[in-house]
Protein backbone atom coordinates (compact mmCIF):
# COMPACT_ATOMS: atom_id res chain seq x y z
CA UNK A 1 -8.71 -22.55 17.10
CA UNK A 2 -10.13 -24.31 20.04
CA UNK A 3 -7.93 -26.36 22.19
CA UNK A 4 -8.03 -28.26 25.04
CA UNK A 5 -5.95 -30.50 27.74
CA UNK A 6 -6.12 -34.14 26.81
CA UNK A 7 -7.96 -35.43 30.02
CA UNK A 8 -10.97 -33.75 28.37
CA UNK A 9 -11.95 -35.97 25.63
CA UNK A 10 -15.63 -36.23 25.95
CA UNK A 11 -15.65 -39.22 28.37
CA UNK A 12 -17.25 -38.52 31.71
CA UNK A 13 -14.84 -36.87 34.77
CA UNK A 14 -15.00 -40.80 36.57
CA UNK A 15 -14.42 -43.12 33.46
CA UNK A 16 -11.29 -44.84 32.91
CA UNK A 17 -10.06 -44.89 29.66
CA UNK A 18 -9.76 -48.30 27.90
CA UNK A 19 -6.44 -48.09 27.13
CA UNK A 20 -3.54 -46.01 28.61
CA UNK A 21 -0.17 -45.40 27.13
CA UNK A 22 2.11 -44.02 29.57
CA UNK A 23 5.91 -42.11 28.96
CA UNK A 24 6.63 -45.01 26.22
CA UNK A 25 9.95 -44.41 24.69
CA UNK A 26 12.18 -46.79 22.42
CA UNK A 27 15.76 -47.34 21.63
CA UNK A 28 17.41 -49.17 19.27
CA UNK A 29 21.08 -49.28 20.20
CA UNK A 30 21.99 -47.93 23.45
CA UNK A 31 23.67 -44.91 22.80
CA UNK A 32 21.17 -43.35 19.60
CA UNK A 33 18.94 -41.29 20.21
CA UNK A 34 15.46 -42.52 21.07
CA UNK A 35 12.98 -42.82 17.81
CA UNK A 36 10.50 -42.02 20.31
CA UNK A 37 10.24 -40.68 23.66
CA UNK A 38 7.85 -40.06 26.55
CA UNK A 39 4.63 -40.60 23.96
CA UNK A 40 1.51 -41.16 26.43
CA UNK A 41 -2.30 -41.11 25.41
CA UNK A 42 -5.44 -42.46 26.51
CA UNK A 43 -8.00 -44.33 24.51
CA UNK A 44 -11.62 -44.46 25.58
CA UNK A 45 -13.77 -47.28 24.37
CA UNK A 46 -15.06 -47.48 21.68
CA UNK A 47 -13.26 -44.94 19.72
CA UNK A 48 -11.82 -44.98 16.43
CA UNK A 49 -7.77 -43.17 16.84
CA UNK A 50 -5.66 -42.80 13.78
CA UNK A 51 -1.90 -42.00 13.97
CA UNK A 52 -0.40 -40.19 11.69
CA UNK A 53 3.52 -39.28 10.88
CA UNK A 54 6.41 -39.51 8.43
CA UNK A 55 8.50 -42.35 8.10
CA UNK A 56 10.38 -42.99 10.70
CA UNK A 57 9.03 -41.54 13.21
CA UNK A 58 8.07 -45.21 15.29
CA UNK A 59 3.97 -45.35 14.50
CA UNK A 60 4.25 -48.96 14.09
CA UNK A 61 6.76 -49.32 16.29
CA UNK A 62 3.80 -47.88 18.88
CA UNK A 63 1.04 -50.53 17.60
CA UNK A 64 3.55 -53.27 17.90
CA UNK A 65 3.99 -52.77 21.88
CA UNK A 66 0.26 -52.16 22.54
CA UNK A 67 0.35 -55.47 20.38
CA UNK A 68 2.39 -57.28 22.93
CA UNK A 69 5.19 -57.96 19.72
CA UNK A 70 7.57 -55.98 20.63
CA UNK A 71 9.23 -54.07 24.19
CA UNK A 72 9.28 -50.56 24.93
CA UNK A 73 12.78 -49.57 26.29
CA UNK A 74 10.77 -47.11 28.62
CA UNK A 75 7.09 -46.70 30.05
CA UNK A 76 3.96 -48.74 29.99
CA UNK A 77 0.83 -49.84 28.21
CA UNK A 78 -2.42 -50.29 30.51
CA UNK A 79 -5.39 -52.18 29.01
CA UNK A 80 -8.32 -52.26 31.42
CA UNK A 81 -6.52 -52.55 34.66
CA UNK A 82 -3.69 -54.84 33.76
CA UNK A 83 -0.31 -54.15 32.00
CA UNK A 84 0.48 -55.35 28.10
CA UNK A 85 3.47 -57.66 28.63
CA UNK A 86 2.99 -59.28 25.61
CA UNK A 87 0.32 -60.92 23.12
CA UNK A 88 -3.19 -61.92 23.46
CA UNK A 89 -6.17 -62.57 21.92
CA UNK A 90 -8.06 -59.50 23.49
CA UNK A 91 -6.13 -57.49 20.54
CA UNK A 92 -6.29 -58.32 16.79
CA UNK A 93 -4.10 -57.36 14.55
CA UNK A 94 -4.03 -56.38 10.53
CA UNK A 95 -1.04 -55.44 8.80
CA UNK A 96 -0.26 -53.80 5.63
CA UNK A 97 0.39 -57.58 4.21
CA UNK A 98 -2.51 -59.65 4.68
CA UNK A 99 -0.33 -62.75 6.07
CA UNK A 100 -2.46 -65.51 5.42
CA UNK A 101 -1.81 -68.82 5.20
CA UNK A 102 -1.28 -69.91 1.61
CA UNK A 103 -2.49 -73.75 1.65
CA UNK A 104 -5.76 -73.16 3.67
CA UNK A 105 -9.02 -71.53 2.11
CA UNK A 106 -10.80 -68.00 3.26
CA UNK A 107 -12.80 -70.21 5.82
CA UNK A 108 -10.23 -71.90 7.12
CA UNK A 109 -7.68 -69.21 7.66
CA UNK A 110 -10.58 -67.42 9.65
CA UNK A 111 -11.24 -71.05 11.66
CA UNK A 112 -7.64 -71.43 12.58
CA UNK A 113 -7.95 -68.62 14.51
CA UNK A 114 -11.24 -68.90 16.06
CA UNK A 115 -9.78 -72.12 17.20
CA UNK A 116 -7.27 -70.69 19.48
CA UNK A 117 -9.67 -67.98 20.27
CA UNK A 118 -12.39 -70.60 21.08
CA UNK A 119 -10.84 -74.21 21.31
CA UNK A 120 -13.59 -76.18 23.12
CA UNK A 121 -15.70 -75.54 20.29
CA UNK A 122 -16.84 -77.52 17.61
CA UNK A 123 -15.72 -77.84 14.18
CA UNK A 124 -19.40 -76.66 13.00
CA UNK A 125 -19.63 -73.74 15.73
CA UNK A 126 -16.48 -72.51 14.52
CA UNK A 127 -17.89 -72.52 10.83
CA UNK A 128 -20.82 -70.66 11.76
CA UNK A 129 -18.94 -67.88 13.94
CA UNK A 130 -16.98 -67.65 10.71
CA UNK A 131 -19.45 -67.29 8.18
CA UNK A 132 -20.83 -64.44 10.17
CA UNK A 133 -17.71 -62.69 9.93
CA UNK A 134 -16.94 -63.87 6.17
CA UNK A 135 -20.53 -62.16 4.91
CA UNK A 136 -20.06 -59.34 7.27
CA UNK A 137 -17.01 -58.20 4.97
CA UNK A 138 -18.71 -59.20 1.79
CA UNK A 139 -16.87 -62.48 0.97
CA UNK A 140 -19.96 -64.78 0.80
CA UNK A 141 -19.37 -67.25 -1.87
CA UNK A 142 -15.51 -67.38 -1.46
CA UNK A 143 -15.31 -69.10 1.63
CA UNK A 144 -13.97 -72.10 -0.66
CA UNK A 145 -10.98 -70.19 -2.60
CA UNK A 146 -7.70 -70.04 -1.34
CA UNK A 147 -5.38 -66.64 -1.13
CA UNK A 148 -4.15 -67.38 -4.67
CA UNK A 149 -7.03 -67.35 -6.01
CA UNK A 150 -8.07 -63.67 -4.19
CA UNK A 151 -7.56 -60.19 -5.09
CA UNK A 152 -5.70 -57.80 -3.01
CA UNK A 153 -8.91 -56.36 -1.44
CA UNK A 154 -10.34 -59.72 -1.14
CA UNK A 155 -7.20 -60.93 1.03
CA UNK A 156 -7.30 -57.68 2.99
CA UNK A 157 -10.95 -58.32 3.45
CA UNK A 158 -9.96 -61.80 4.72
CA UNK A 159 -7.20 -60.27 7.34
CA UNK A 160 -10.12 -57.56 8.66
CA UNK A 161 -12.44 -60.70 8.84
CA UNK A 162 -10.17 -62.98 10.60
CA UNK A 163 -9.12 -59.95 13.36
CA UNK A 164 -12.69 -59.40 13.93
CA UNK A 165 -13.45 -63.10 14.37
CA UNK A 166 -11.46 -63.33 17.30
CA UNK A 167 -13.82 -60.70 18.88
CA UNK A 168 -11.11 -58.78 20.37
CA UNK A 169 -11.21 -55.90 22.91
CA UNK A 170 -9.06 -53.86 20.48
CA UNK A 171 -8.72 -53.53 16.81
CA UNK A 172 -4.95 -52.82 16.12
CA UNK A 173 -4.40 -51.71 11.79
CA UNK A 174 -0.92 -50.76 10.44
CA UNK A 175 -1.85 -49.20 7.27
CA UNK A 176 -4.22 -52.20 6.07
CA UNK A 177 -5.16 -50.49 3.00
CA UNK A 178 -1.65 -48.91 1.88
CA UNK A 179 -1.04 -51.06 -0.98
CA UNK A 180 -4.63 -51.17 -2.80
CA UNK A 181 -6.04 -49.06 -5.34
CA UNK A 182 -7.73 -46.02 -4.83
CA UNK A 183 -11.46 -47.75 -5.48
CA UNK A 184 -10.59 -50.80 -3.01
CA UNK A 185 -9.75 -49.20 -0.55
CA UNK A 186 -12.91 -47.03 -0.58
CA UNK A 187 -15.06 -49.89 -1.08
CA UNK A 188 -13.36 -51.55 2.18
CA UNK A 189 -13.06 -48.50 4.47
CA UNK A 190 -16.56 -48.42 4.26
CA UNK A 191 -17.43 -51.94 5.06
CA UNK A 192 -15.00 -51.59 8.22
CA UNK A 193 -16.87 -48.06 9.09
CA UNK A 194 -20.16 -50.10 9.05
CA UNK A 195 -18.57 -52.94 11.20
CA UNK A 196 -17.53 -50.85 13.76
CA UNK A 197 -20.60 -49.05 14.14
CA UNK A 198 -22.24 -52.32 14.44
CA UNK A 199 -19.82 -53.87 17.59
CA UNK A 200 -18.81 -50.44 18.93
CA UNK A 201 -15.10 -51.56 18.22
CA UNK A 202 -12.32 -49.48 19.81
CA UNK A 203 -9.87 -49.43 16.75
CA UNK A 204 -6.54 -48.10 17.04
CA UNK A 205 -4.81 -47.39 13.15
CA UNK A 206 -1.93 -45.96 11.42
CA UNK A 207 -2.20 -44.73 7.87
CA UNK A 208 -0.67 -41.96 6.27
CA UNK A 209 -4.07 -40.88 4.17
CA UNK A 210 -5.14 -37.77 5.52
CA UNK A 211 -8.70 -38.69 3.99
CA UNK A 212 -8.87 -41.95 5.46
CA UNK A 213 -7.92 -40.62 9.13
CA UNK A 214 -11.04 -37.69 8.66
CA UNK A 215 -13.88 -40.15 7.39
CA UNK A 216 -12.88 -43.29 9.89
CA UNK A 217 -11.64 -42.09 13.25
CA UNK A 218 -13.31 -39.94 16.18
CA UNK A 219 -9.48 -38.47 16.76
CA UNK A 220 -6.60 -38.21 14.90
CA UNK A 221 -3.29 -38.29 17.11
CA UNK A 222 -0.23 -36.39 14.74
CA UNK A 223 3.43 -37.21 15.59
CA UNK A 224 6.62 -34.93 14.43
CA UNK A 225 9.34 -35.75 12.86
CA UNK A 226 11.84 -38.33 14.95
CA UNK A 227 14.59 -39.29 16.38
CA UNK A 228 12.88 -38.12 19.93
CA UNK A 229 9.21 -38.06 18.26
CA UNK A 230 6.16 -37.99 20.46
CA UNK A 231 2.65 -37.35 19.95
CA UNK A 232 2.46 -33.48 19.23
CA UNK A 233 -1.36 -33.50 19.28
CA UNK A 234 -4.82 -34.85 18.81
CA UNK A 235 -7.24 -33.60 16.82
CA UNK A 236 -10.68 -34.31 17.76
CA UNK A 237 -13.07 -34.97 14.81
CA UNK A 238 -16.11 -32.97 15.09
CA UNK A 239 -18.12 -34.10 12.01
CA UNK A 240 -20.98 -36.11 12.11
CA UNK A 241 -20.39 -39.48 13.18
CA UNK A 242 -22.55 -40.66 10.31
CA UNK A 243 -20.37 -39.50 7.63
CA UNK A 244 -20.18 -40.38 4.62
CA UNK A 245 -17.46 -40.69 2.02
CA UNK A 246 -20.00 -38.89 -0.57
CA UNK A 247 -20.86 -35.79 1.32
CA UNK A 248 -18.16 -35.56 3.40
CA UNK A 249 -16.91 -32.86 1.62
CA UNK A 250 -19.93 -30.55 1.59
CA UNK A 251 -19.23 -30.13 5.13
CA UNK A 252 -16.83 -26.75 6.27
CA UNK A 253 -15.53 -28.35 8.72
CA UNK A 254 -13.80 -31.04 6.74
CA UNK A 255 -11.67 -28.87 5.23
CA UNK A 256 -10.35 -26.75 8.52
CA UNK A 257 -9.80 -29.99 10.04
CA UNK A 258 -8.03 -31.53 6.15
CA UNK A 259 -5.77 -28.36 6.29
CA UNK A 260 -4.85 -28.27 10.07
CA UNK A 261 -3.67 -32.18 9.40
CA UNK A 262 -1.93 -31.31 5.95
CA UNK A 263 0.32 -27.72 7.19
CA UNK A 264 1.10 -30.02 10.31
CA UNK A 265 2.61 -32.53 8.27
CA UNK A 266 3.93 -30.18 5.40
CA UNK A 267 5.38 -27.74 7.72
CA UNK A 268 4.98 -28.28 12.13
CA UNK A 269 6.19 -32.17 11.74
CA UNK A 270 9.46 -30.76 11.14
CA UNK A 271 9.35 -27.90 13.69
CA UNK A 272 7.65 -29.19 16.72
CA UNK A 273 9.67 -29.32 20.04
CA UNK A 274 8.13 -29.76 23.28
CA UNK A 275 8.39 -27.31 25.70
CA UNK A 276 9.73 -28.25 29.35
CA UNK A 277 6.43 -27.47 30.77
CA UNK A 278 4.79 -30.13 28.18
CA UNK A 279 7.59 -33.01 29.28
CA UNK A 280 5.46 -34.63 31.60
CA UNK A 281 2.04 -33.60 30.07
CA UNK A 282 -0.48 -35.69 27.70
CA UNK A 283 -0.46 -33.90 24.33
CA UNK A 284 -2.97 -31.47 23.90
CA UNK A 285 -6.25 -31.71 22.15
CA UNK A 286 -7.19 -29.53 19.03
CA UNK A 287 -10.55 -28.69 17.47
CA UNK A 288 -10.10 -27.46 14.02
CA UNK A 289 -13.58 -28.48 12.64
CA UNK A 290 -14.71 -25.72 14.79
CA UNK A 291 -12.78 -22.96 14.53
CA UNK A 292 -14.78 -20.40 12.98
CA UNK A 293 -12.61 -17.51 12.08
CA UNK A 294 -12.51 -18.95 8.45
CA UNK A 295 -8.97 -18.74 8.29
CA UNK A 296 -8.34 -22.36 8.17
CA UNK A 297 -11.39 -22.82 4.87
CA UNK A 298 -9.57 -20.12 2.79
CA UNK A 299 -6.36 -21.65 2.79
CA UNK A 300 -7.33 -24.94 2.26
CA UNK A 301 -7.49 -24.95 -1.42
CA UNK A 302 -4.08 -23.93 -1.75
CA UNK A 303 -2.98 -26.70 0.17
CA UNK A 304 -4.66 -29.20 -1.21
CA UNK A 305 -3.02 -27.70 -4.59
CA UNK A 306 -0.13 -27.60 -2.81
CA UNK A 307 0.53 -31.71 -2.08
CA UNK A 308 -2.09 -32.85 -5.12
C-alpha cells in the first residue's frame, strides 16, 4: 500500500491550506477521559473530506467546533488566517434533521437566511438569489409549499439549498442523508456532487456510508474507536473525479479503497493506538486505490459478504 505524510496532499509546497485543525481535544467532565484528543488535519480548498467512525467517537462533536457551536477543551481551528471562535456565515451548516421553520414556505425559509447573509438587499434580490438555489436542487415549483407539505428528501433538499444560499466559504454536513431511503439519498448525493463541481465548494461531512464517503469526497479521514479517539488516517481517493454512481464499481480501485475503509472499521477502529512518535504528528495519508499487489481486490468480496 502506498502511504504518505499528511503535508503531502497534492496542494503545492507554498499553499496554505483552507482550513487547519490543530491538537483539538474535548472533555466532558473534568476528570473522564477525553472523547477525543490531539485530532489535527488540514483542509485545502476546494476539497470534498468525509469523516468516518463509530458512535461515539466525537465526529460531530469535530464539525460542531469548526462550526463555531460548540468549544474545544484543547487546541484550535484556523480558517484562512483567523481563528474559529464561534459562528459565522462563512460556514453553512446541514444536519441530519432538516430544521426548518415550520410556518414559512421553501422560499422563505431560504430568504430568511439570505437576509442575514445579505440584509441591505431587497425583498426581490433576495427572491432571485433564492430561486437560483431552489432550481439548482431541483425544487422548482415548490417554492410555495411549506415543510408539511414536503417529503423527507424534499426538506433535506431545502436544508442543502438554504446552506448553499448563504454562499459560504465552507460546507459543514452531519450525516444529511442518514434518515432517507436508499433511492433519495442517491438521487440527492448526486445533485450535491453536481453543485459542488459547479462552485468548487470545500465541503467538510460526516456519514457513516462507506459508499457515500468513496463516490463524494477527494479524502476520507477514518477515526478509531474513543474515549481518546483521533484521526488514525486519511485515505486519499484516487478515482476519477468524474465518477459516477453507475460505473463506479467497474473501477478496481473502488474496491481496494471499499475494503481498506470496511477492515478499518470492522477490525483497526478497535485496535489503533498511536505511537509516541505519532503524538505530535498529522495522521498519515493512505492510497489504497493504488496499491497494486491485488491483495486488497481479492478480499473484498468477502467483506462485503461479511457486513451485507
Amino acid at each position: 500500500m502506498l502511504t504518505d505524510t499528511a503535508s503531502q496532499t497534492g496542494q503545492t509546497a507554498n499553499a496554505a491550506p483552507f482550513i487547519r485543525v490543530e491538537g483539538l481535544s474535548k472533555r466532558y467532565k473534568k476528570d473522564a477521559p477525553p472523547v477525543f484528543e490531539n485530532v489535527s488535519f488540514a483542509i485545502g480548498q476546494g476539497e470534498f473530506v468525509c469523516v468516518i467512525g463509530h458512535s461515539g467517537c466525537g465526529k460531530s462533536t469535530i464539525l460542531n467546533v469548526v462550526a463555531g457551536l460548540e468549544e474545544a477543551s484543547s487546541g484550535h481551528v484556523i480558517m484562512g488566517n483567523r481563528e474559529i471562535s464561534g459562528p459565522g456565515l462563512d460556514r453553512g451548516v446541514v444536519f441530519q434533521g432538516h430544521a426548518l421553520l415550520p410556518w414559512l414556505t421553501v422560499e422563505a425559509n431560504i430568504a430568511f437566511a439570505v437576509r442575514s447573509r445579505h440584509p441591505t438587499w431587497t425583498r426581490a434580490q433576495i427572491a432571485e438569489h433564492g430561486m437560483r438555489f431552489i432550481d439548482m436542487v431541483g425544487l422548482k415549483g415548490s417554492e410555495k409549499k411549506k415543510p408539511s407539505e414536503l417529503s423527507g428528501g424534499m426538506k433535506q433538499r431545502v436544508g442543502i439549498a438554504r446552506a448553499f444560499a448563504l454562499e459560504p466559504k465552507m460546507l459543514l454536513l452531519d450525516e444529511p442523508f442518514g434518515a432517507l431511503d436508499a433511492l433519495t439519498r442517491g438521487v440527492i448525493q448526486d445533485e450535491l456532487l453536481k453543485i459542488c463541481a459547479a462552485t468548487r465548494q470545500t465541503v467538510f461531512m460526516i456519514t457513516h456510508d462507506v459508499d457515500e464517503a468513496i463516490l463524494l469526497s477527494s479524502k476520507i479521514m477514518l477515526m478509531n474507536n474513543g474515549p481518546r479517539a483521533r484521526i488514525a488516517e486519511i485515505v486519499v481517493n484516487t478515482l476519477p473525479a468524474d465518477r459516477q454512481r453507475e460505473t463506479i464499481h467497474h473501477d478496481p480501485q473502488f474496491y481496494r479503497i471499499r475494503n481498506h475503509l470496511v477492515d478499518f472499521l470492522v477490525r483497526r477502529s478497535r485496535e489503533f493506538r498511536p505511537s509516541d512518535e505519532d503524538e505530535q504528528t498529522q495522521p498519515r495519508l493512505v492510497r489504497p486505490g493504488l496499491d497494486n499487489d491485488g491483495a486488497s481486490a481479492g478480499h473484498s468480496g468477502a467483506l462485503i459478504r461479511a457486513i451485507a
